[in-house]
Protein backbone atom coordinates (compact mmCIF):
# COMPACT_ATOMS: atom_id res chain seq x y z
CA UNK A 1 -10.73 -90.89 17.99
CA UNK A 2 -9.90 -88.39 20.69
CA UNK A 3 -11.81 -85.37 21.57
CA UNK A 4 -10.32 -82.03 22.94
CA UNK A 5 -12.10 -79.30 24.75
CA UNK A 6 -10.32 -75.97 25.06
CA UNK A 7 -8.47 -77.01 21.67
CA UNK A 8 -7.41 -73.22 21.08
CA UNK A 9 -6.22 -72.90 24.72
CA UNK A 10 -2.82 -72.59 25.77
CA UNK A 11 -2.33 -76.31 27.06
CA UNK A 12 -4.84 -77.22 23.99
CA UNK A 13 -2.87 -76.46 21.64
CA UNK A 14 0.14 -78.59 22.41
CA UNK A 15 -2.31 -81.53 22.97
CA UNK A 16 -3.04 -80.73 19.08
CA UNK A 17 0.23 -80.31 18.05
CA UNK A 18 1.15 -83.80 19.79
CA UNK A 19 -1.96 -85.40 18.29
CA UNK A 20 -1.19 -84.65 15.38
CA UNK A 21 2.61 -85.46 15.05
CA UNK A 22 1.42 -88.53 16.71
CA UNK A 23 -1.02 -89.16 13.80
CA UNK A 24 -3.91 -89.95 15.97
CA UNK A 25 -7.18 -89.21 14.72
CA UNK A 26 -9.18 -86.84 16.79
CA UNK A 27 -11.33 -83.46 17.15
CA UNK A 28 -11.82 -80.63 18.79
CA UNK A 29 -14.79 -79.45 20.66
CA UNK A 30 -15.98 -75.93 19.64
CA UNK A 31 -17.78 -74.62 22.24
CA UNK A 32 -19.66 -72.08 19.88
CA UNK A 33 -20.73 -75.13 17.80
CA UNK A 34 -21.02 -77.67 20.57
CA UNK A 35 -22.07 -76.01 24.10
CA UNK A 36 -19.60 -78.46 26.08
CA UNK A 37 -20.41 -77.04 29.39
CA UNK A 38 -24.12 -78.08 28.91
CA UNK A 39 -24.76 -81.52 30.16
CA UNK A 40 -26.91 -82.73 27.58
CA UNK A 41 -25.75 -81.19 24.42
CA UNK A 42 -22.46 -82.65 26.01
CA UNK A 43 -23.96 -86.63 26.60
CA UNK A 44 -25.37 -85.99 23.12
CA UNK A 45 -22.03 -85.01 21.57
CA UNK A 46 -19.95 -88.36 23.09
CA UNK A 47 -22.79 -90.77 21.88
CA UNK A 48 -22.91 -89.82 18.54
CA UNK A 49 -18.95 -89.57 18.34
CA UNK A 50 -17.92 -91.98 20.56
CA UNK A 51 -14.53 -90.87 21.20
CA UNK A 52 -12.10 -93.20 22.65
CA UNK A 53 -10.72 -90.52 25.02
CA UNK A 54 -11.89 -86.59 26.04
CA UNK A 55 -9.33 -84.31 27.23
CA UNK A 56 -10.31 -81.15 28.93
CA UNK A 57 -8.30 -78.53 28.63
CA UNK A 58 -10.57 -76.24 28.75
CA UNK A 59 -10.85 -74.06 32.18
CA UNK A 60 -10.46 -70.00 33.66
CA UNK A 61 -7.19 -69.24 34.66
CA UNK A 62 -7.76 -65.22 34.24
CA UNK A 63 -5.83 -62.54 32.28
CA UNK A 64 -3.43 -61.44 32.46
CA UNK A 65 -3.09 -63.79 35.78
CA UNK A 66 -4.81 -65.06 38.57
CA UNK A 67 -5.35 -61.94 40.34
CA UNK A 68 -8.25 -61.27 37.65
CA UNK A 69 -9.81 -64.21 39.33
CA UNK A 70 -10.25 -62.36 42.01
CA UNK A 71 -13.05 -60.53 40.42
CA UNK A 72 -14.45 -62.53 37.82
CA UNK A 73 -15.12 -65.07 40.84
CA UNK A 74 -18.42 -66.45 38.94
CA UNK A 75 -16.15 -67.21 35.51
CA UNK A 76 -13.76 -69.18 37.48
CA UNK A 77 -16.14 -71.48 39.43
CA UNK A 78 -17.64 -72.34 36.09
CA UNK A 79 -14.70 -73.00 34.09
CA UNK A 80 -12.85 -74.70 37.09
CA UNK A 81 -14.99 -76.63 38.93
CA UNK A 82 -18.58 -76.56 37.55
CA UNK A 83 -17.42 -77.52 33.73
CA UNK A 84 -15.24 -80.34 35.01
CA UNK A 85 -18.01 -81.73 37.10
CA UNK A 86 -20.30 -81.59 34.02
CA UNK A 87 -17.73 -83.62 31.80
CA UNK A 88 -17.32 -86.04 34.95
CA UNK A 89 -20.83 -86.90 35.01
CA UNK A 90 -21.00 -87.10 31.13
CA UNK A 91 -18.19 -89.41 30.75
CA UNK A 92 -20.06 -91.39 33.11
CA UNK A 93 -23.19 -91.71 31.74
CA UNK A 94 -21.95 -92.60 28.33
CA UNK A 95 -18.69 -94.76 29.84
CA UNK A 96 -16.27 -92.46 28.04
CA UNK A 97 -13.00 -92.26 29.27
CA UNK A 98 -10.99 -89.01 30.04
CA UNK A 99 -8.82 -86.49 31.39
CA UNK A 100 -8.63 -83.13 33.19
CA UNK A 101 -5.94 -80.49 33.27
CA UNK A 102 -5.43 -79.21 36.93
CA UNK A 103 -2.63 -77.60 38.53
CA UNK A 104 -0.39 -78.16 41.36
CA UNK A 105 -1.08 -74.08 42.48
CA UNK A 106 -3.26 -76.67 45.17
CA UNK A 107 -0.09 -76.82 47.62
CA UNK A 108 2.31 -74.54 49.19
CA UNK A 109 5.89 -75.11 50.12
CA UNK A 110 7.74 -78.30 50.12
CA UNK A 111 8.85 -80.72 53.26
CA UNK A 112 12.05 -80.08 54.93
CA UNK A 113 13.95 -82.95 57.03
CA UNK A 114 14.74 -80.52 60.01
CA UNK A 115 14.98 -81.24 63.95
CA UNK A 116 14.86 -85.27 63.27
CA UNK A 117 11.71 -85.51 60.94
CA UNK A 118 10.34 -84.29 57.71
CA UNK A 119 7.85 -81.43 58.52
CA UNK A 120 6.18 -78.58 56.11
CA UNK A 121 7.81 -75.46 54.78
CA UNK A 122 5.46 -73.10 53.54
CA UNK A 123 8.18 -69.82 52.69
CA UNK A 124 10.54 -70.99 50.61
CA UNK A 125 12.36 -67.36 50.80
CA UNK A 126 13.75 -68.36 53.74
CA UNK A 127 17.72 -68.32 54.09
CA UNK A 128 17.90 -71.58 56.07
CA UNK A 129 15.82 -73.11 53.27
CA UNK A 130 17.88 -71.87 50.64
CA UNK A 131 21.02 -72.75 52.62
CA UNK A 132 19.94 -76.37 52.59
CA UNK A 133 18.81 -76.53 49.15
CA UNK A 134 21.93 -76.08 48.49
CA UNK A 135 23.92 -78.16 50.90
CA UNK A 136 21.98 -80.83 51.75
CA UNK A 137 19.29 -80.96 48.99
CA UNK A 138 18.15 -84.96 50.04
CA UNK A 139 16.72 -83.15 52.93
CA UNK A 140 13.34 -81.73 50.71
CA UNK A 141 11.18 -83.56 49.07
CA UNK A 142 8.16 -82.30 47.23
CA UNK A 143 4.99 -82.87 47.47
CA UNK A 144 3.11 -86.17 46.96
CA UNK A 145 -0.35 -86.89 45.36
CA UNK A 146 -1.73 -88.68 48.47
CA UNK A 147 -0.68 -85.36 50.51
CA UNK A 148 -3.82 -83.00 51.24
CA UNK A 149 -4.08 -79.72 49.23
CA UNK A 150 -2.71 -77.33 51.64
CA UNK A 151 -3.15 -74.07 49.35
CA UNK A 152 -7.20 -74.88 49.16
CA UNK A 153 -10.93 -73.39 50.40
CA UNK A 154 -10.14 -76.40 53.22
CA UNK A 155 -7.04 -75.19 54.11
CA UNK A 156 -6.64 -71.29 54.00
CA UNK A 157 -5.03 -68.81 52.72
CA UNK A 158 -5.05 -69.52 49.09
CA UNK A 159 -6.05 -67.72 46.02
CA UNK A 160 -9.49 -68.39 44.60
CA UNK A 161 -8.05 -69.61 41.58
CA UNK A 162 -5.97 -72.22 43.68
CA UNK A 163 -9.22 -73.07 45.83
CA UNK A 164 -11.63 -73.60 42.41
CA UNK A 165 -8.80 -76.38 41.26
CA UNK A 166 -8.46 -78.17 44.81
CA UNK A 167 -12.29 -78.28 44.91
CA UNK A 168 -12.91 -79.27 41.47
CA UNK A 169 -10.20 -82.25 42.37
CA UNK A 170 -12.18 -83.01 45.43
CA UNK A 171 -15.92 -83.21 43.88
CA UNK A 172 -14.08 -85.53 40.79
CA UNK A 173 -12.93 -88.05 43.21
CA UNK A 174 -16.46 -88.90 43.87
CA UNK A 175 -18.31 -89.23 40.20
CA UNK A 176 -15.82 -91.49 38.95
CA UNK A 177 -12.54 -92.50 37.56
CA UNK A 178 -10.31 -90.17 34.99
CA UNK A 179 -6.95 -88.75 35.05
CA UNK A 180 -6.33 -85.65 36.75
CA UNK A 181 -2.75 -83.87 35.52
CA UNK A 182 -1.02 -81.47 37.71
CA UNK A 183 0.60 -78.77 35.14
CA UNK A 184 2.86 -76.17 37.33
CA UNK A 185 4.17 -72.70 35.85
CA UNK A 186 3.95 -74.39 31.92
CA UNK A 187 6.71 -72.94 29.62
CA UNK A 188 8.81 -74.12 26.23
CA UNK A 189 10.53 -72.32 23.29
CA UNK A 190 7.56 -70.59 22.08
CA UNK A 191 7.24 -67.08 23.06
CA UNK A 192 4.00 -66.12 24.46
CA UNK A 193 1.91 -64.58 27.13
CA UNK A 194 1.31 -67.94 28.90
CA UNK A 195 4.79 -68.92 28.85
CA UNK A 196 6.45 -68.63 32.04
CA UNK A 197 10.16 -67.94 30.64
CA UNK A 198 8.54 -64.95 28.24
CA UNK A 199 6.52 -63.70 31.61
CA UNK A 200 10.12 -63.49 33.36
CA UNK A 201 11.40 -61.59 30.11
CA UNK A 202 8.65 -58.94 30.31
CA UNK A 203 7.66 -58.25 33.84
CA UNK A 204 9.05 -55.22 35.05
CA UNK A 205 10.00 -56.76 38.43
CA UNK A 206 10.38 -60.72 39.54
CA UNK A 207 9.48 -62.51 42.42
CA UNK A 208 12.18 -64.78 43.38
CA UNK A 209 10.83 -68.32 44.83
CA UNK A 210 11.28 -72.17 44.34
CA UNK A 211 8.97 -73.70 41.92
CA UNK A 212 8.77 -77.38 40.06
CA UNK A 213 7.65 -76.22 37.17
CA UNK A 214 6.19 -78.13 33.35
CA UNK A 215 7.37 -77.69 30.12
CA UNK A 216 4.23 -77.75 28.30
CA UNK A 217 5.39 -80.25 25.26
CA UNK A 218 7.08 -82.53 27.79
CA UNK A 219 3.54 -82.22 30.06
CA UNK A 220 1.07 -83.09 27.08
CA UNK A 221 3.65 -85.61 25.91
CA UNK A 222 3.48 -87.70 29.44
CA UNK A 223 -0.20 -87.44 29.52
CA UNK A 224 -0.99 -88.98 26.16
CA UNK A 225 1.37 -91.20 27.28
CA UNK A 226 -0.32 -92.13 30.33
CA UNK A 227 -3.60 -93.09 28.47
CA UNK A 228 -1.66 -95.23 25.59
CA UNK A 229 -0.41 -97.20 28.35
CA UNK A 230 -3.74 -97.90 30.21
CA UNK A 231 -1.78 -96.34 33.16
CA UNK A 232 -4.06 -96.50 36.34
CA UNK A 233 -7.12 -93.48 36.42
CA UNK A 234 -5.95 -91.05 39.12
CA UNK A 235 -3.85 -87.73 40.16
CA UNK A 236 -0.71 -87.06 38.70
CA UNK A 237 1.69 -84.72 39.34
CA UNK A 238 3.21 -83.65 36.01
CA UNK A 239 6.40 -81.13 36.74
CA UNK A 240 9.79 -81.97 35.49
CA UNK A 241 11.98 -83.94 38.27
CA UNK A 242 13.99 -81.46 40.14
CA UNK A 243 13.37 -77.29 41.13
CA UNK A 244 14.54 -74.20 40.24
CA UNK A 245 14.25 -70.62 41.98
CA UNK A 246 12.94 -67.93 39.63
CA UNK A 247 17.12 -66.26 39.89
CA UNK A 248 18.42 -69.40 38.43
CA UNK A 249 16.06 -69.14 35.85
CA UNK A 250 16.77 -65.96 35.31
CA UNK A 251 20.49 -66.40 35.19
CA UNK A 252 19.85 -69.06 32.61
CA UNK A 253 17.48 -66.29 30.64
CA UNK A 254 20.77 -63.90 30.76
CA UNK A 255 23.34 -66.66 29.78
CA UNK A 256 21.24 -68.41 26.89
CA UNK A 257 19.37 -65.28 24.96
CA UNK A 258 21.79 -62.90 26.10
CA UNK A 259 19.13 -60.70 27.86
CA UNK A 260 20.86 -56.88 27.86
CA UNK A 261 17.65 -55.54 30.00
CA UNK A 262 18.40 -55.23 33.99
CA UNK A 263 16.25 -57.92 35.92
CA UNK A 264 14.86 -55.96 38.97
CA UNK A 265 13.65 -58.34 41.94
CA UNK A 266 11.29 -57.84 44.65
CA UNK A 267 12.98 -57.01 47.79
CA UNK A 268 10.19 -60.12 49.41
CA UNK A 269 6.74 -61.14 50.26
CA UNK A 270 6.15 -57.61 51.57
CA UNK A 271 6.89 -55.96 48.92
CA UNK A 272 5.83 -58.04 46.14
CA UNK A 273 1.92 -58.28 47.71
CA UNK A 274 1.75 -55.07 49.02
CA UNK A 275 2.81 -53.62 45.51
CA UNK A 276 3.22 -56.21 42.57
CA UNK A 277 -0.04 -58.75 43.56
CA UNK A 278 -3.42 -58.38 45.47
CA UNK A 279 -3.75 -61.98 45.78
CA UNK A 280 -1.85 -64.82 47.50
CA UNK A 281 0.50 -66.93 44.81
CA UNK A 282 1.42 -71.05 45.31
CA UNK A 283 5.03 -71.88 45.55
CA UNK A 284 5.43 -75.26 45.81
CA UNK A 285 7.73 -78.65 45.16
CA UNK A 286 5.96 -82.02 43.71
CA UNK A 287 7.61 -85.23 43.28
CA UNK A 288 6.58 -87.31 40.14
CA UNK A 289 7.55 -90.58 41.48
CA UNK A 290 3.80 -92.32 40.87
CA UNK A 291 3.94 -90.87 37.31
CA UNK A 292 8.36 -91.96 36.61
CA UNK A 293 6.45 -95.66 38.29
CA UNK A 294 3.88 -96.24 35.25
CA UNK A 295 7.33 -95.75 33.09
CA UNK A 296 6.45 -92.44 31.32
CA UNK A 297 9.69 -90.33 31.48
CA UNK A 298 10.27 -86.82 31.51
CA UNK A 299 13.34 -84.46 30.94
CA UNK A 300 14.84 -83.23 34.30
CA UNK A 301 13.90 -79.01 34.61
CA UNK A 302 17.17 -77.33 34.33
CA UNK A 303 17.49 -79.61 30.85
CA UNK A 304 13.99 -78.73 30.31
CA UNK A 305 14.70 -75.30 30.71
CA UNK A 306 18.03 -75.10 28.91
CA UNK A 307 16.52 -76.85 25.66
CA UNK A 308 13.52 -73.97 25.29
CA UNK A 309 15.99 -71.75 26.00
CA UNK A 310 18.65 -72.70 23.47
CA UNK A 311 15.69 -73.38 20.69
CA UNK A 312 13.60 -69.96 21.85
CA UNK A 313 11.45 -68.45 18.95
CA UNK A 314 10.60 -64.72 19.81
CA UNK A 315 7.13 -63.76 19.10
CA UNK A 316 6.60 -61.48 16.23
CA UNK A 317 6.68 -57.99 16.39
């Protein structure tokens, strides 16, 4: 049996939905019923279930983003970094196996083969970076999981939702093993608030940048996967192979749906956080080599993309 935690989330509830066409037995963790984030209601809870696996999918990422986190700076160091700590030391104690959701919003930029060696690109706005995307795209490469969070509390400027994952990443490596899965910019056919395709649909201006990014079946999909494999305990980045800038994604938006509404951009950083954010946001490449290694697959993006796309279901009215 496998327990969930943050079950009604938006990441929960395509670990449900995969559970369950799966046909695996499991259970979710209400937190009203069963206070999770308490240590020893929480050892109590996995000895008298045993489950064979927790996931956590439970966390703060803020509404309506992570500017709100900002503020509510107490929420999001106990649903990012003090709850996963607690489940760490849990799983410990009672030898239970799991996994966390994090996010690869812990790195900035992407490395760039430029001047004889591969070096860090942090703006990915930049017309010489967008020239060789284009041209010569063998010259990026994303980032790795052995590379250091750049976009962290250790390594500054980053937004305090970005620093609460890096750190809760950080304090896990020390209690013991579990999987830790990067999700990045989550989206599929399902319209919604969290999705990132129905964000683009419904802001009234767009930052253009280059993102990997996760569709969210594919991403709960691969990490199942993961654990029915007895793939090694570690970090993971889990994006689909390949990058897209937030124009191609629009122009995919326009082609697919038929979007009639004018797509307004920001004219760049200066504009966008001096008017459109008040904190900093992660733009960023990962590779998903050490995840493709263990033999899970996943869909390139723009096929990603084009399948949620070509399958979307608009919210109701």
């Amino acid at each position: 049996m496998i327990a969930v935690l943050g079950a009604t989330g938006y990441v929960g509830r395509a670990f449900v939905d995969a559970l369950t066409g799966k046909g695996w037995d499991y259970i979710t963790v209400s937190r009203s019923k069963t206070d999770y984030t308490d240590f020893q209601t929480l050892v109590r809870f996995l000895r008298d279930s045993k489950p064979e696996f927790l996931i956590n999918a439970a966390g703060f990422t803020g509404k309506p983003n992570v500017d709100a986190c900002e503020i509510a700076r107490a929420e999001t160091i106990k649903g990012n970094v003090t709850l996963p700590l607690t489940i760490a030391h849990a799983c410990a104690v009672t030898g239970t196996p799991w996994g966390h959701i994090s996010s690869g919003c812990s790195y900035n930029g992407a490395k760039v083969f430029r001047d004889g060696h591969w070096q860090i690109e942090s703006d990915l706005t930049r017309p010489d970076f967008r020239t060789l995307r284009r041209e010569h795209p063998e010259n990026i490469r994303g980032f790795t999981e052995e590379d250091e969070m750049n976009f962290s509390f250790r390594r500054p400027p980053c937004s305090f939702y970005s620093g609460t994952k890096a750190l809760a990443e950080e304090e896990l490596s020390k209690v013991g093993a579990c999987y830790i899965w990067r999700l990045r910019l989550p989206f599929d056919e399902h319209d919604g608030s969290r999705n990132y395709l129905s964000k683009l649909q419904r802001y009234p201006r767009i930052y253009d940048n280059t993102n990997s990014l996760s569709h969210r079946g594919d991403f709960v999909r691969a990490c199942l996967e993961l654990w029915e494999r007895r793939a090694p305990a570690g970090v993971y980045n889990m994006t689909n192979p390949g990058h897209v800038t937030t124009r191609e994604v629009v122009e995919m938006i326009q082609e697919t749906l038929g979007a009639k509404r004018k797509f307004d951009f920001w004219s760049g950083d200066d504009e966008f956080y001096r008017k459109g954010a008040t904190t900093l946001r992660s733009n960023c490449i990962l590779e998903v080599d050490k995840l493709l290694a263990t033999g899970v697959k996943l869909r390139p993006v723009r096929e990603a993309l084009d399948d949620a796309l070509r399958r979307w279901r608009p919210e109701a009215a």
